[in-house]
PDB file of N, CA and C in Angstrom:
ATOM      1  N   UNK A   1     138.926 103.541  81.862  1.00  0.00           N
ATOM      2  CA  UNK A   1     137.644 103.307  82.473  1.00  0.00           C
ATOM      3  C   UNK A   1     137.828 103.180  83.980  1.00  0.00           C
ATOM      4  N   UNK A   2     136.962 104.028  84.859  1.00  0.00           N
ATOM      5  CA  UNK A   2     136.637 103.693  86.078  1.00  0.00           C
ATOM      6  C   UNK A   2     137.181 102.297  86.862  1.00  0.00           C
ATOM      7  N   UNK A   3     137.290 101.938  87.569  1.00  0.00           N
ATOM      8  CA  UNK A   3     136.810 100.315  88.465  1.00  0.00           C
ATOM      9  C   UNK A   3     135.942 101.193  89.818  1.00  0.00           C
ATOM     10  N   UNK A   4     135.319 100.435  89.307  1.00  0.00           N
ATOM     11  CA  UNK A   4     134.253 100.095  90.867  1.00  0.00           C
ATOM     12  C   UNK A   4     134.251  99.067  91.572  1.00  0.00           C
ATOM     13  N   UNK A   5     134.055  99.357  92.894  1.00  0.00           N
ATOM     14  CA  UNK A   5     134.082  98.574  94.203  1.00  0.00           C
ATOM     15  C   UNK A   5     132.859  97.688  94.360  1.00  0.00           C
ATOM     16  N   UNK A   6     131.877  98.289  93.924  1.00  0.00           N
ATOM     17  CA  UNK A   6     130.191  97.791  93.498  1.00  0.00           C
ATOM     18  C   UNK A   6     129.810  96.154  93.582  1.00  0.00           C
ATOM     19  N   UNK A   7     129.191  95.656  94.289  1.00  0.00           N
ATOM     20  CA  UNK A   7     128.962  94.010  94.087  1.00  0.00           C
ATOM     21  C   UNK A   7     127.463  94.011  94.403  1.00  0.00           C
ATOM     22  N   UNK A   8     126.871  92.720  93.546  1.00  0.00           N
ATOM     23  CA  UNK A   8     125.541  92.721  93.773  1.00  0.00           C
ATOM     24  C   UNK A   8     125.290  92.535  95.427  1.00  0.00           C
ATOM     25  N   UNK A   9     124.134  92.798  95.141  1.00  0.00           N
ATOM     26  CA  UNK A   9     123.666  92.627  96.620  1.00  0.00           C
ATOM     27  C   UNK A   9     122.897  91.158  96.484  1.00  0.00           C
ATOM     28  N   UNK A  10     122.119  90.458  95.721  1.00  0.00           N
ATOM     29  CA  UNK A  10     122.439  89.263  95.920  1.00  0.00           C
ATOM     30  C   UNK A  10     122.799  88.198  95.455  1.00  0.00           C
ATOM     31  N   UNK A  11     123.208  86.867  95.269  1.00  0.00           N
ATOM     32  CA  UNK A  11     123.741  86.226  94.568  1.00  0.00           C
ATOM     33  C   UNK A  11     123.089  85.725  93.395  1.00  0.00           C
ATOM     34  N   UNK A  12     123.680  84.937  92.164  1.00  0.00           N
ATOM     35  CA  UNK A  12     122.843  84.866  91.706  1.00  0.00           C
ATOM     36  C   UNK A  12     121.740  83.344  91.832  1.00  0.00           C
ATOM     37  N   UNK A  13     121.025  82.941  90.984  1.00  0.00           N
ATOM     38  CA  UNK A  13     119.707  82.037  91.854  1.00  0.00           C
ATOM     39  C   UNK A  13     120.747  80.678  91.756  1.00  0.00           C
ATOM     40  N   UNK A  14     120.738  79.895  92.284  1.00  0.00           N
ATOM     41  CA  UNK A  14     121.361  78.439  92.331  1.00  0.00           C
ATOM     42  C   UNK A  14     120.280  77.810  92.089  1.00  0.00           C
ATOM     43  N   UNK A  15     120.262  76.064  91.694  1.00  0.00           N
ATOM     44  CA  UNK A  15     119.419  75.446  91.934  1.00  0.00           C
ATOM     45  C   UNK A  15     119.558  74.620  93.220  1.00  0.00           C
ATOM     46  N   UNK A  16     118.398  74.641  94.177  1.00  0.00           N
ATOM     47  CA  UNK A  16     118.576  73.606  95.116  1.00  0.00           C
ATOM     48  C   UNK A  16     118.149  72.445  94.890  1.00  0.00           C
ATOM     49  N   UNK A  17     116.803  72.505  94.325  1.00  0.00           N
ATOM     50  CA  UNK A  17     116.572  71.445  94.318  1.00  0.00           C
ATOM     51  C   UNK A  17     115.773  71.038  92.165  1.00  0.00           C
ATOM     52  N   UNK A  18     114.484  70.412  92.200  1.00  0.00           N
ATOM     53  CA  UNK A  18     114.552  70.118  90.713  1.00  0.00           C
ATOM     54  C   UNK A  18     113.156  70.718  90.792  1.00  0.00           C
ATOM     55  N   UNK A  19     113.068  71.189  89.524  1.00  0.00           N
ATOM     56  CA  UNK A  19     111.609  72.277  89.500  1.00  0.00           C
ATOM     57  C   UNK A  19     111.229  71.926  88.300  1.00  0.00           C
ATOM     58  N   UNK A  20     109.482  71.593  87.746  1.00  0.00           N
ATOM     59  CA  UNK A  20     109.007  71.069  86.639  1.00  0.00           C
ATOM     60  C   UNK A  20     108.525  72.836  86.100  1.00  0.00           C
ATOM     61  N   UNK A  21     108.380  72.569  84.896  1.00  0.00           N
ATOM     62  CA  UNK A  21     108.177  74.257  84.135  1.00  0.00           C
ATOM     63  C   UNK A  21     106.815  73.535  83.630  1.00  0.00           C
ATOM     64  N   UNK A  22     105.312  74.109  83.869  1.00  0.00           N
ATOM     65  CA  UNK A  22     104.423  73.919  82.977  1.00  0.00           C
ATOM     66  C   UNK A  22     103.725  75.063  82.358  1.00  0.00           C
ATOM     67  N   UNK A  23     103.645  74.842  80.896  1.00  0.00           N
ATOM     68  CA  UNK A  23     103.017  75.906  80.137  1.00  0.00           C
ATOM     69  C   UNK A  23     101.441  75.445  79.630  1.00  0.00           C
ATOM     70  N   UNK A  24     100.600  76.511  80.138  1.00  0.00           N
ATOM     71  CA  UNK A  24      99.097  76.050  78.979  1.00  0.00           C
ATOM     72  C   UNK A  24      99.330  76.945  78.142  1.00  0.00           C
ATOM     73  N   UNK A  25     100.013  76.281  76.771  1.00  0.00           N
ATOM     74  CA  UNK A  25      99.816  77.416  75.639  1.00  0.00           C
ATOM     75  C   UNK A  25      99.010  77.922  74.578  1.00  0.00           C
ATOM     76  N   UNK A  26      97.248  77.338  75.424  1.00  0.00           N
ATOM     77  CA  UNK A  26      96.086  78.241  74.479  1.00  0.00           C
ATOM     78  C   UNK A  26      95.934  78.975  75.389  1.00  0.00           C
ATOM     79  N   UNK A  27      96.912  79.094  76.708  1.00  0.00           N
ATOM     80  CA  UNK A  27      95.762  80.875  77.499  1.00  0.00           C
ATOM     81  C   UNK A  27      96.862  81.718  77.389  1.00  0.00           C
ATOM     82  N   UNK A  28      98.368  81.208  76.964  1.00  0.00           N
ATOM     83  CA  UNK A  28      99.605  82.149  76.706  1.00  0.00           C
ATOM     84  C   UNK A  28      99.137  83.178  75.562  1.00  0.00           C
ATOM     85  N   UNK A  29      99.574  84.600  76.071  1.00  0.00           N
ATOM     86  CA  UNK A  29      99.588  84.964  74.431  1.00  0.00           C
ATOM     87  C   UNK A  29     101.015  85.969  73.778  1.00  0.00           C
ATOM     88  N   UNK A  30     102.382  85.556  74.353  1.00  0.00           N
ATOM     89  CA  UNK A  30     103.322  85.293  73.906  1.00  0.00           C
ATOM     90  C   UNK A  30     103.960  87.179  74.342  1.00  0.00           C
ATOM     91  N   UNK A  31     103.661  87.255  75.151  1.00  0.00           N
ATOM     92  CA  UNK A  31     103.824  88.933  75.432  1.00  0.00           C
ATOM     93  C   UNK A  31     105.480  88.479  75.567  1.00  0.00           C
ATOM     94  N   UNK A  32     106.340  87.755  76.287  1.00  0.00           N
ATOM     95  CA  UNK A  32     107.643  87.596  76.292  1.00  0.00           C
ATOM     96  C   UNK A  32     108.066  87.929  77.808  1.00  0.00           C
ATOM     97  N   UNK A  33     107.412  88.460  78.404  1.00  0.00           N
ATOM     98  CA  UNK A  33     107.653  88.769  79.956  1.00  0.00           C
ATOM     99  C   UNK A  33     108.422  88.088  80.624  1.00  0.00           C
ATOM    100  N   UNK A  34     107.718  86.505  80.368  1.00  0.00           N
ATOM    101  CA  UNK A  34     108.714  85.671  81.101  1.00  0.00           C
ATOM    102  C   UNK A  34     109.700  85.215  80.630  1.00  0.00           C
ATOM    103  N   UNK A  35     109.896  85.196  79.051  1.00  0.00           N
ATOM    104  CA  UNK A  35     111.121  84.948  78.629  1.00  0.00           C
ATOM    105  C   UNK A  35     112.301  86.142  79.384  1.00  0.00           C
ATOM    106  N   UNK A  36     112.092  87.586  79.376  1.00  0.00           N
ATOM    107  CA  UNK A  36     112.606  88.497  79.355  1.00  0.00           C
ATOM    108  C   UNK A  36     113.025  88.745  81.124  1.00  0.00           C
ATOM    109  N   UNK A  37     112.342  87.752  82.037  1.00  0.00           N
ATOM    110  CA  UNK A  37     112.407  88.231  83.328  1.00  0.00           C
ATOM    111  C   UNK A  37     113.393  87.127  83.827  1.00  0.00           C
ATOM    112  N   UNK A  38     113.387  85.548  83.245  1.00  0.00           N
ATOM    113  CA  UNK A  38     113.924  84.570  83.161  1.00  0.00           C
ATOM    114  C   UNK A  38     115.098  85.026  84.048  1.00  0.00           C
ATOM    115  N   UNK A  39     115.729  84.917  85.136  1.00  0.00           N
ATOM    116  CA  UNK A  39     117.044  84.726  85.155  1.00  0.00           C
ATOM    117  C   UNK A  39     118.083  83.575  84.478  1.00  0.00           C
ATOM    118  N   UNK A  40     117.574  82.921  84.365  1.00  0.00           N
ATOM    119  CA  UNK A  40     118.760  81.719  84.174  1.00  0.00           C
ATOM    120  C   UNK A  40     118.414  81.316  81.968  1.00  0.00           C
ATOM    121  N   UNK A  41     117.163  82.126  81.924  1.00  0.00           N
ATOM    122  CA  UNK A  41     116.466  81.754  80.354  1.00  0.00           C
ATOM    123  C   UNK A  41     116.129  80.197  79.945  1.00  0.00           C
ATOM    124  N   UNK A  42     115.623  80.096  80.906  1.00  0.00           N
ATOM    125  CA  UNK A  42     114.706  78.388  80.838  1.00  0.00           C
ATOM    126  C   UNK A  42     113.613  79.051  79.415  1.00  0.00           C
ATOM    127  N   UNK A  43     113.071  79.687  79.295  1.00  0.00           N
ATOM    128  CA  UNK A  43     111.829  80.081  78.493  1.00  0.00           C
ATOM    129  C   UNK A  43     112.341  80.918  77.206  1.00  0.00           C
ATOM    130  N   UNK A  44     111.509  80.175  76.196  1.00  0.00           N
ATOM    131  CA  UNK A  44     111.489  81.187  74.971  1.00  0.00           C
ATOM    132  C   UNK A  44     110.314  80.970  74.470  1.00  0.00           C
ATOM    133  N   UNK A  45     110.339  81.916  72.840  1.00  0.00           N
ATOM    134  CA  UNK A  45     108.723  81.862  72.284  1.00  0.00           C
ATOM    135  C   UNK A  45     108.744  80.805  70.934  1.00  0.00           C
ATOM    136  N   UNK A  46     107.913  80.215  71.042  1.00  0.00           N
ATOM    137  CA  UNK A  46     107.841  79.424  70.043  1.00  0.00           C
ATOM    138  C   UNK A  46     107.452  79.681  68.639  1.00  0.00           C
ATOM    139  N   UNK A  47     108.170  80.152  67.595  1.00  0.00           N
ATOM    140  CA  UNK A  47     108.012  81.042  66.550  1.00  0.00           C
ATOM    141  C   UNK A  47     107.899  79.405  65.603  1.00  0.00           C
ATOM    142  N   UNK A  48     107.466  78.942  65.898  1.00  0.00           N
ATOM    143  CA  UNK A  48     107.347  78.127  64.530  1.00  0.00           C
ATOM    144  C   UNK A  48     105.826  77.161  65.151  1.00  0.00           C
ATOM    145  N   UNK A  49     104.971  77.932  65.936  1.00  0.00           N
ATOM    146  CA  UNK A  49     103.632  77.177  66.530  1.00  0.00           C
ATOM    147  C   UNK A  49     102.865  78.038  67.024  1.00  0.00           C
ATOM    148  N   UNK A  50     101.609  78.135  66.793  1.00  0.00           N
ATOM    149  CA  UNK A  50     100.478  79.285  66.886  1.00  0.00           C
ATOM    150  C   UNK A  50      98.998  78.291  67.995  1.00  0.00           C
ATOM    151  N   UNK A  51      99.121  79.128  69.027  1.00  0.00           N
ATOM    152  CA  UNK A  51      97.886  77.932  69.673  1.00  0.00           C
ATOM    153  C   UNK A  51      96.649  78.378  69.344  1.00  0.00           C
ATOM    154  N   UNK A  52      95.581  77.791  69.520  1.00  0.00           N
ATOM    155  CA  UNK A  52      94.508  78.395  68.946  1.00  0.00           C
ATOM    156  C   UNK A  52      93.715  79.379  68.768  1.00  0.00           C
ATOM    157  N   UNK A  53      94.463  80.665  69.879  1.00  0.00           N
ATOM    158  CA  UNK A  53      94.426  81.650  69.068  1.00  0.00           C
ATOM    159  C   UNK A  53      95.127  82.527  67.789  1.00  0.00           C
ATOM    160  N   UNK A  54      95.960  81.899  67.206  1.00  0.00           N
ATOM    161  CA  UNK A  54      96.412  81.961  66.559  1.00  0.00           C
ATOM    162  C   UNK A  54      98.329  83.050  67.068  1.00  0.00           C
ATOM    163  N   UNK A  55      98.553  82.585  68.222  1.00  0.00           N
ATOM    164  CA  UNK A  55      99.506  83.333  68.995  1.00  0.00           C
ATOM    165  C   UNK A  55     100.815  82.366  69.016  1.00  0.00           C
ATOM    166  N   UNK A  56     102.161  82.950  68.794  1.00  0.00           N
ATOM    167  CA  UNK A  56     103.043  82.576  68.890  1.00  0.00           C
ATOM    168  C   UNK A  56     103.118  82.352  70.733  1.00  0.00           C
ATOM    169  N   UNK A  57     103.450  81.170  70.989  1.00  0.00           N
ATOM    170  CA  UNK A  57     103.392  81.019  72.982  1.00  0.00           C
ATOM    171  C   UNK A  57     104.751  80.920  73.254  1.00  0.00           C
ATOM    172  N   UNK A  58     104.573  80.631  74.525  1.00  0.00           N
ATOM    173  CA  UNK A  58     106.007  80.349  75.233  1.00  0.00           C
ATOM    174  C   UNK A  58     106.199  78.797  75.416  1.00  0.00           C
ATOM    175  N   UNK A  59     107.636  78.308  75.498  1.00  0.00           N
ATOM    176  CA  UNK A  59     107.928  77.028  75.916  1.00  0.00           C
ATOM    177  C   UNK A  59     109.103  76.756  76.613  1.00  0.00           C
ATOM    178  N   UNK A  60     109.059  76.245  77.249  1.00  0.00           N
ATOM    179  CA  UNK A  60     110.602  75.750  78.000  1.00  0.00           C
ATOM    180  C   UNK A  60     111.614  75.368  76.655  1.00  0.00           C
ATOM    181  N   UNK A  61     112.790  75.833  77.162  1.00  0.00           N
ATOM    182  CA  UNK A  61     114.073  76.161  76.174  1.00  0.00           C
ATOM    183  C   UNK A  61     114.747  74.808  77.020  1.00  0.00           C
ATOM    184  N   UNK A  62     115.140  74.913  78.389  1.00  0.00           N
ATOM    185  CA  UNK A  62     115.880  74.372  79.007  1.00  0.00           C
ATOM    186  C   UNK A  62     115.279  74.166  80.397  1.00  0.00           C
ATOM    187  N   UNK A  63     114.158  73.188  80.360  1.00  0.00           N
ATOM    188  CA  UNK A  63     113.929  72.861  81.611  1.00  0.00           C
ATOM    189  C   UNK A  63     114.931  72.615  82.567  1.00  0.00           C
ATOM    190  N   UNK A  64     115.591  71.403  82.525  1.00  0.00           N
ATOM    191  CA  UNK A  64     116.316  71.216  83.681  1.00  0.00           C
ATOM    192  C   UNK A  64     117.174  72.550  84.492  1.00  0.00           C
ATOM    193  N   UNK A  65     117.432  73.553  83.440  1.00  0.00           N
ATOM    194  CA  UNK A  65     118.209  74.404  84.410  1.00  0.00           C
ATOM    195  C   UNK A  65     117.035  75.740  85.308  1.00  0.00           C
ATOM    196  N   UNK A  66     116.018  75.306  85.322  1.00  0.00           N
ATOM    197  CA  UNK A  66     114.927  76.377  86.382  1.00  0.00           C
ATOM    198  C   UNK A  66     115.767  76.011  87.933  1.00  0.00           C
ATOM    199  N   UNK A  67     115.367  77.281  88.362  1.00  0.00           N
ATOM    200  CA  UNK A  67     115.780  77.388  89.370  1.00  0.00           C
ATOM    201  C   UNK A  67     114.962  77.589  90.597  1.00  0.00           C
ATOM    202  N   UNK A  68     113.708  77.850  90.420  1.00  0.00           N
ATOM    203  CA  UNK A  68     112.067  77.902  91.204  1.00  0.00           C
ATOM    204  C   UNK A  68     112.398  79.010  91.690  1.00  0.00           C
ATOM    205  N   UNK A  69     112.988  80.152  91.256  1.00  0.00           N
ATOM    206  CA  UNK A  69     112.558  81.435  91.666  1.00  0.00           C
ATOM    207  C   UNK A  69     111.004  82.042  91.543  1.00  0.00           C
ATOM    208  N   UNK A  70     110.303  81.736  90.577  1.00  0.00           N
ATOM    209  CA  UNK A  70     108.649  81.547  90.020  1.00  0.00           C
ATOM    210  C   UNK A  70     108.757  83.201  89.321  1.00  0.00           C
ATOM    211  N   UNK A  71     109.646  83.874  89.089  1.00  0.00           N
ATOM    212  CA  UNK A  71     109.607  85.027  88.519  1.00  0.00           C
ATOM    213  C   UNK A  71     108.558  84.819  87.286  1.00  0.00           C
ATOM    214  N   UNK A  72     108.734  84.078  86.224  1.00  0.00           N
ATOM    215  CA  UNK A  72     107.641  83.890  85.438  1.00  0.00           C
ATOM    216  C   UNK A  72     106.375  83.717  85.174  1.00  0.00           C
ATOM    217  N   UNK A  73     106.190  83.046  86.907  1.00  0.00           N
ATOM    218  CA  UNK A  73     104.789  82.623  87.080  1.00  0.00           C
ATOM    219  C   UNK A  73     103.998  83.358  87.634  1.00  0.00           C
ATOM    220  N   UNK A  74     104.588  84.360  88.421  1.00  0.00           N
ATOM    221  CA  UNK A  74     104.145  85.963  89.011  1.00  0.00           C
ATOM    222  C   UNK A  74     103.709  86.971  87.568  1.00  0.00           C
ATOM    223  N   UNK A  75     104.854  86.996  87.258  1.00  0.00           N
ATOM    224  CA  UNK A  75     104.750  87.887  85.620  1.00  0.00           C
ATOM    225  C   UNK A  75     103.543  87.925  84.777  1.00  0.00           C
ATOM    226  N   UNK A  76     103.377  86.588  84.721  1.00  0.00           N
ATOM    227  CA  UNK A  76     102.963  86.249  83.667  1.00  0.00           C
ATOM    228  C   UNK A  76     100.917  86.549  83.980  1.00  0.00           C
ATOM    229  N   UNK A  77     100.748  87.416  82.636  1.00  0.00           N
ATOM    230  CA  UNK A  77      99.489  88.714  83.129  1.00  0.00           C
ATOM    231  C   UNK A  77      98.181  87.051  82.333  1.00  0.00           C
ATOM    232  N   UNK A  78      98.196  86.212  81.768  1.00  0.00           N
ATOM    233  CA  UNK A  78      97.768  85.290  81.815  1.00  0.00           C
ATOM    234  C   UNK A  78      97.617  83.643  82.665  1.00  0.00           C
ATOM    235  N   UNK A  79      97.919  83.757  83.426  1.00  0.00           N
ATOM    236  CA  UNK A  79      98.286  82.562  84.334  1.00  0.00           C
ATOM    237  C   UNK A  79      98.571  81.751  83.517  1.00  0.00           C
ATOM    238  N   UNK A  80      99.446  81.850  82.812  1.00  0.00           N
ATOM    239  CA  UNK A  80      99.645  80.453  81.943  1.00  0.00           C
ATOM    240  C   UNK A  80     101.093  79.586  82.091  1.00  0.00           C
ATOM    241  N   UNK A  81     101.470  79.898  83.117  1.00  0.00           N
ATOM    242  CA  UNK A  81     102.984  78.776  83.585  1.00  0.00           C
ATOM    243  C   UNK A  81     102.849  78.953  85.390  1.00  0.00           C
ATOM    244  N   UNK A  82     103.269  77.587  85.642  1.00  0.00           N
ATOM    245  CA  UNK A  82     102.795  77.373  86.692  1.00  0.00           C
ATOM    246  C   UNK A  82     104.451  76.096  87.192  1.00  0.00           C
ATOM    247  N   UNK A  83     105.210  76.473  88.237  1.00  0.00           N
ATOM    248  CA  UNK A  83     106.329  75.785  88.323  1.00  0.00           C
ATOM    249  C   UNK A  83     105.980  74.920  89.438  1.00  0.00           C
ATOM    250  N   UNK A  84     106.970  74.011  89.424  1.00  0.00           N
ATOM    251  CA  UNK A  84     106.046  72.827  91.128  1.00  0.00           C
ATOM    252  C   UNK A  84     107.569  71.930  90.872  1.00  0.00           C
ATOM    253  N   UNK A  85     108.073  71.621  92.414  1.00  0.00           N
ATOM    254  CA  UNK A  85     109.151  71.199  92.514  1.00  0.00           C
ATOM    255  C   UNK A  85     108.663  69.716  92.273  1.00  0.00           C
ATOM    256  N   UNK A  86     109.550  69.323  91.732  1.00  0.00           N
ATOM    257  CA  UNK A  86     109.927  68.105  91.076  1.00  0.00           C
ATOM    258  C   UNK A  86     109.826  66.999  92.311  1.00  0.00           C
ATOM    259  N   UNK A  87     109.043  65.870  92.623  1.00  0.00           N
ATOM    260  CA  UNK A  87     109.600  64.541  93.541  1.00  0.00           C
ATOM    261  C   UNK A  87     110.166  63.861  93.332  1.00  0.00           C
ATOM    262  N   UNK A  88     111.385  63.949  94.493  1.00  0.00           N
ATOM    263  CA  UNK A  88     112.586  63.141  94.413  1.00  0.00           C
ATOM    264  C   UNK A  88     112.262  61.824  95.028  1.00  0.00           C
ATOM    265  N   UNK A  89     112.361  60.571  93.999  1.00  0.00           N
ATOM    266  CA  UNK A  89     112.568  59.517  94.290  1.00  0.00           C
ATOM    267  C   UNK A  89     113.807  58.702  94.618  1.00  0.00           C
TER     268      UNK A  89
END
């Protein structure tokens, strides 16, 4: 096999600081976008809970490790996650 010289161009996301993940999961309707765009995979779908539309939604897997890139919250074709840095006390 080849080697390549190739390196990303940018790093990958760190956390700086602490970022809260909120989901409304009656306007989610579980398309997976943001699970799938996730860098770090804070988000999955909740296959064992249907919100009242009767839709499998999304939920935080692993809050603490978000990184407030907001990739999900852009994505996401329902406004239904919304990230907001955490206050440090």
């Amino acid at each position: 096999m080849l080697k390549s010289s190739r390196k990303p161009i940018l790093a990958p996301p760190q956390a700086e600081k602490e970022y809260s993940v909120r989901i409304y999961p009656d306007q989610c309707d579980g398309c997976e976008l943001c699970v799938e765009f996730c860098p770090v995979d804070v988000l999955e779908i909740d296959l064992e809970s249907y919100n009242s539309r009767m839709l499998h939604y999304a939920k935080t897997a692993k809050p603490d490790d978000c990184v407030g890139c907001k990739q999900c919250e852009r994505l996401c074709p329902t406004a239904s996650i919304f990230i907001s840095e955490k206050e440090v006390s």
